[in-house]
C-alpha atoms as a PDB file:
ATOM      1  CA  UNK A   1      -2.869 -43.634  44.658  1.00  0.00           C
ATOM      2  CA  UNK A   2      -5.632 -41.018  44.732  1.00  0.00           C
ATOM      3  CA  UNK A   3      -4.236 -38.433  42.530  1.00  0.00           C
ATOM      4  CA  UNK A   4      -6.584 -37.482  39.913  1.00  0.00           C
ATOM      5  CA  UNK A   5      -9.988 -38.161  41.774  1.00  0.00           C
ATOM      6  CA  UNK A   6     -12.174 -36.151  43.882  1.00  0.00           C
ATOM      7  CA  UNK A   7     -11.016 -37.611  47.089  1.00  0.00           C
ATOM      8  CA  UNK A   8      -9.631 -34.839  49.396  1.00  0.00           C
ATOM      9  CA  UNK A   9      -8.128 -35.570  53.267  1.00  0.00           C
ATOM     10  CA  UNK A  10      -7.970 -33.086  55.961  1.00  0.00           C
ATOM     11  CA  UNK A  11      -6.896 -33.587  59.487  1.00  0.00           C
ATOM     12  CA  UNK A  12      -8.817 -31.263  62.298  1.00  0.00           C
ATOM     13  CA  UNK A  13      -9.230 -30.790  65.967  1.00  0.00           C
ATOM     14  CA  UNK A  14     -12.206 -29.723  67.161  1.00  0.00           C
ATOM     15  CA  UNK A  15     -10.877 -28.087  70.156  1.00  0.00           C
ATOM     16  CA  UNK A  16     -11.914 -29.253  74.253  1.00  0.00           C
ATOM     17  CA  UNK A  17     -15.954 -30.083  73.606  1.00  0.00           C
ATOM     18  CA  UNK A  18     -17.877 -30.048  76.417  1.00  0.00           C
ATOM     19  CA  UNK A  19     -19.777 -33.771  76.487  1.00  0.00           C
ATOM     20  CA  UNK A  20     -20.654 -36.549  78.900  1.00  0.00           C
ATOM     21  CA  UNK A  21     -17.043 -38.230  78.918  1.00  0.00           C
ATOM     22  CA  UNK A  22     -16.243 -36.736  82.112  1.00  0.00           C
ATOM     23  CA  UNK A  23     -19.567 -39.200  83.715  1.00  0.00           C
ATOM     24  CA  UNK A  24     -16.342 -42.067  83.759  1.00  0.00           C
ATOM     25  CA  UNK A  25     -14.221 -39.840  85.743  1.00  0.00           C
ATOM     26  CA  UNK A  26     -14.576 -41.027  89.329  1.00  0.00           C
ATOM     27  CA  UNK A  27     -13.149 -37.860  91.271  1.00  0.00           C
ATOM     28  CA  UNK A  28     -15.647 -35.981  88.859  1.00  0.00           C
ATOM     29  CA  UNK A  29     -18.760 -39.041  90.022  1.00  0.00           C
ATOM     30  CA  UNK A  30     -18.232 -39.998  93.010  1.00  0.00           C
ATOM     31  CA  UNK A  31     -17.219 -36.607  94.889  1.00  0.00           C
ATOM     32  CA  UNK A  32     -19.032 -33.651  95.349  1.00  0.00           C
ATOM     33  CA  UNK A  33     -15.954 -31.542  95.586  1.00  0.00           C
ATOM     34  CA  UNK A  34     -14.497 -32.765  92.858  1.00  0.00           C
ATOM     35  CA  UNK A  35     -17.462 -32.173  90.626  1.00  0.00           C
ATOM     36  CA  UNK A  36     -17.514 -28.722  91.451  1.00  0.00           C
ATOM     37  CA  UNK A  37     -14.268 -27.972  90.547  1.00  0.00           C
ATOM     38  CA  UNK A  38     -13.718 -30.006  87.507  1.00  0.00           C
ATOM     39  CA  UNK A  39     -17.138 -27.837  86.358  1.00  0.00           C
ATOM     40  CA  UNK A  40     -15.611 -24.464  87.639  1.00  0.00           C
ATOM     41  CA  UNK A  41     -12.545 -24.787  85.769  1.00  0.00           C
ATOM     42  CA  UNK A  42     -13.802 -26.296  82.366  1.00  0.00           C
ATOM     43  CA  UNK A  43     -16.090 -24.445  82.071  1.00  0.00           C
ATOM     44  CA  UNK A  44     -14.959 -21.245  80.518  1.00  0.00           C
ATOM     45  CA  UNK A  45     -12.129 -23.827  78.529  1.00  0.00           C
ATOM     46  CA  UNK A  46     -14.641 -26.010  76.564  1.00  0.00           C
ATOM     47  CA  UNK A  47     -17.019 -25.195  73.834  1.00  0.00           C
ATOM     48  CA  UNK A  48     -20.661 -26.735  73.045  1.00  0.00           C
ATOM     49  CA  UNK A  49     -21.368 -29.709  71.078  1.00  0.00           C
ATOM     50  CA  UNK A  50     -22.777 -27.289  68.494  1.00  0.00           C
ATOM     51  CA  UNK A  51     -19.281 -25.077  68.264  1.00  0.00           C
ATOM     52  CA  UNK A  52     -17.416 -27.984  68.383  1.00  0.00           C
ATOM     53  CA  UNK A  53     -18.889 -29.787  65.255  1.00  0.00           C
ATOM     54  CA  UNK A  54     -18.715 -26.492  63.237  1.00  0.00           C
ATOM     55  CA  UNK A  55     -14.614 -27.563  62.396  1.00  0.00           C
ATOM     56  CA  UNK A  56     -15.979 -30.830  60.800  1.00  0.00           C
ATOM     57  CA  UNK A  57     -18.994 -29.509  59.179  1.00  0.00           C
ATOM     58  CA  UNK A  58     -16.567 -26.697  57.105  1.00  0.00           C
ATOM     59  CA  UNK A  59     -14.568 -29.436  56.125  1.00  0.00           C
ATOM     60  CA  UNK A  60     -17.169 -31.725  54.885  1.00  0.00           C
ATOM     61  CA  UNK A  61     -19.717 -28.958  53.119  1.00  0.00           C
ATOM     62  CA  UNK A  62     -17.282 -25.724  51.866  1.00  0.00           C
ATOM     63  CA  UNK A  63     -16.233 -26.179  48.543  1.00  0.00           C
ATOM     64  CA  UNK A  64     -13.854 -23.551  48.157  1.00  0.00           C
ATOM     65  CA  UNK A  65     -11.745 -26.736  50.384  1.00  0.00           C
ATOM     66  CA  UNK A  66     -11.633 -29.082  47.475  1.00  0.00           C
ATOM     67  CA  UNK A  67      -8.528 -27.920  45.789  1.00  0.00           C
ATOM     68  CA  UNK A  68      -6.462 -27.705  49.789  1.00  0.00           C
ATOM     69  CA  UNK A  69      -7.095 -31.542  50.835  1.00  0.00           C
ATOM     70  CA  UNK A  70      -4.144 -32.160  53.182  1.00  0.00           C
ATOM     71  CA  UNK A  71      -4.682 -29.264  55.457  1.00  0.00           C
ATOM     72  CA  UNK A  72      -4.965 -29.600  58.932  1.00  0.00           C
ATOM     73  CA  UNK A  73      -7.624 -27.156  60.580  1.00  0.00           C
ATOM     74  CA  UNK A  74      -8.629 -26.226  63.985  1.00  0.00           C
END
């Protein structure tokens, strides 16, 4: 149905982003303990907001991506 336009598709995962999800996890809330650890051992696992978007932004703004659409990137 989209053949011969400029629409292109990809299909990326970001990776683990560190964010404020985690505020909904009650062992992470509501326990000291758990806090710590959850913090201790995500923390080397998870990236920044910042490195996290960069996976979309390629997508959206490189051109040389135009002709792949379809891809899936990480």
């Amino acid at each position: 149905m989209l053949t011969d336009t400029k629409v292109t598709t990809y299909s990326l995962h970001p990776g683990a982003i560190r964010t404020e999800l985690s505020r909904h996890i009650s062992i992470i809330t509501d326990y000291a303990v758990g806090r710590a650890l959850y913090y201790i051992v995500s923390w080397p696992l998870v990236k920044e907001p910042w490195n996290g978007a960069q996976t979309t932004i390629c997508c959206a703004v490189d051109p040389t991506l135009a002709s792949q659409s379809g891809k899936y990137y990480r």
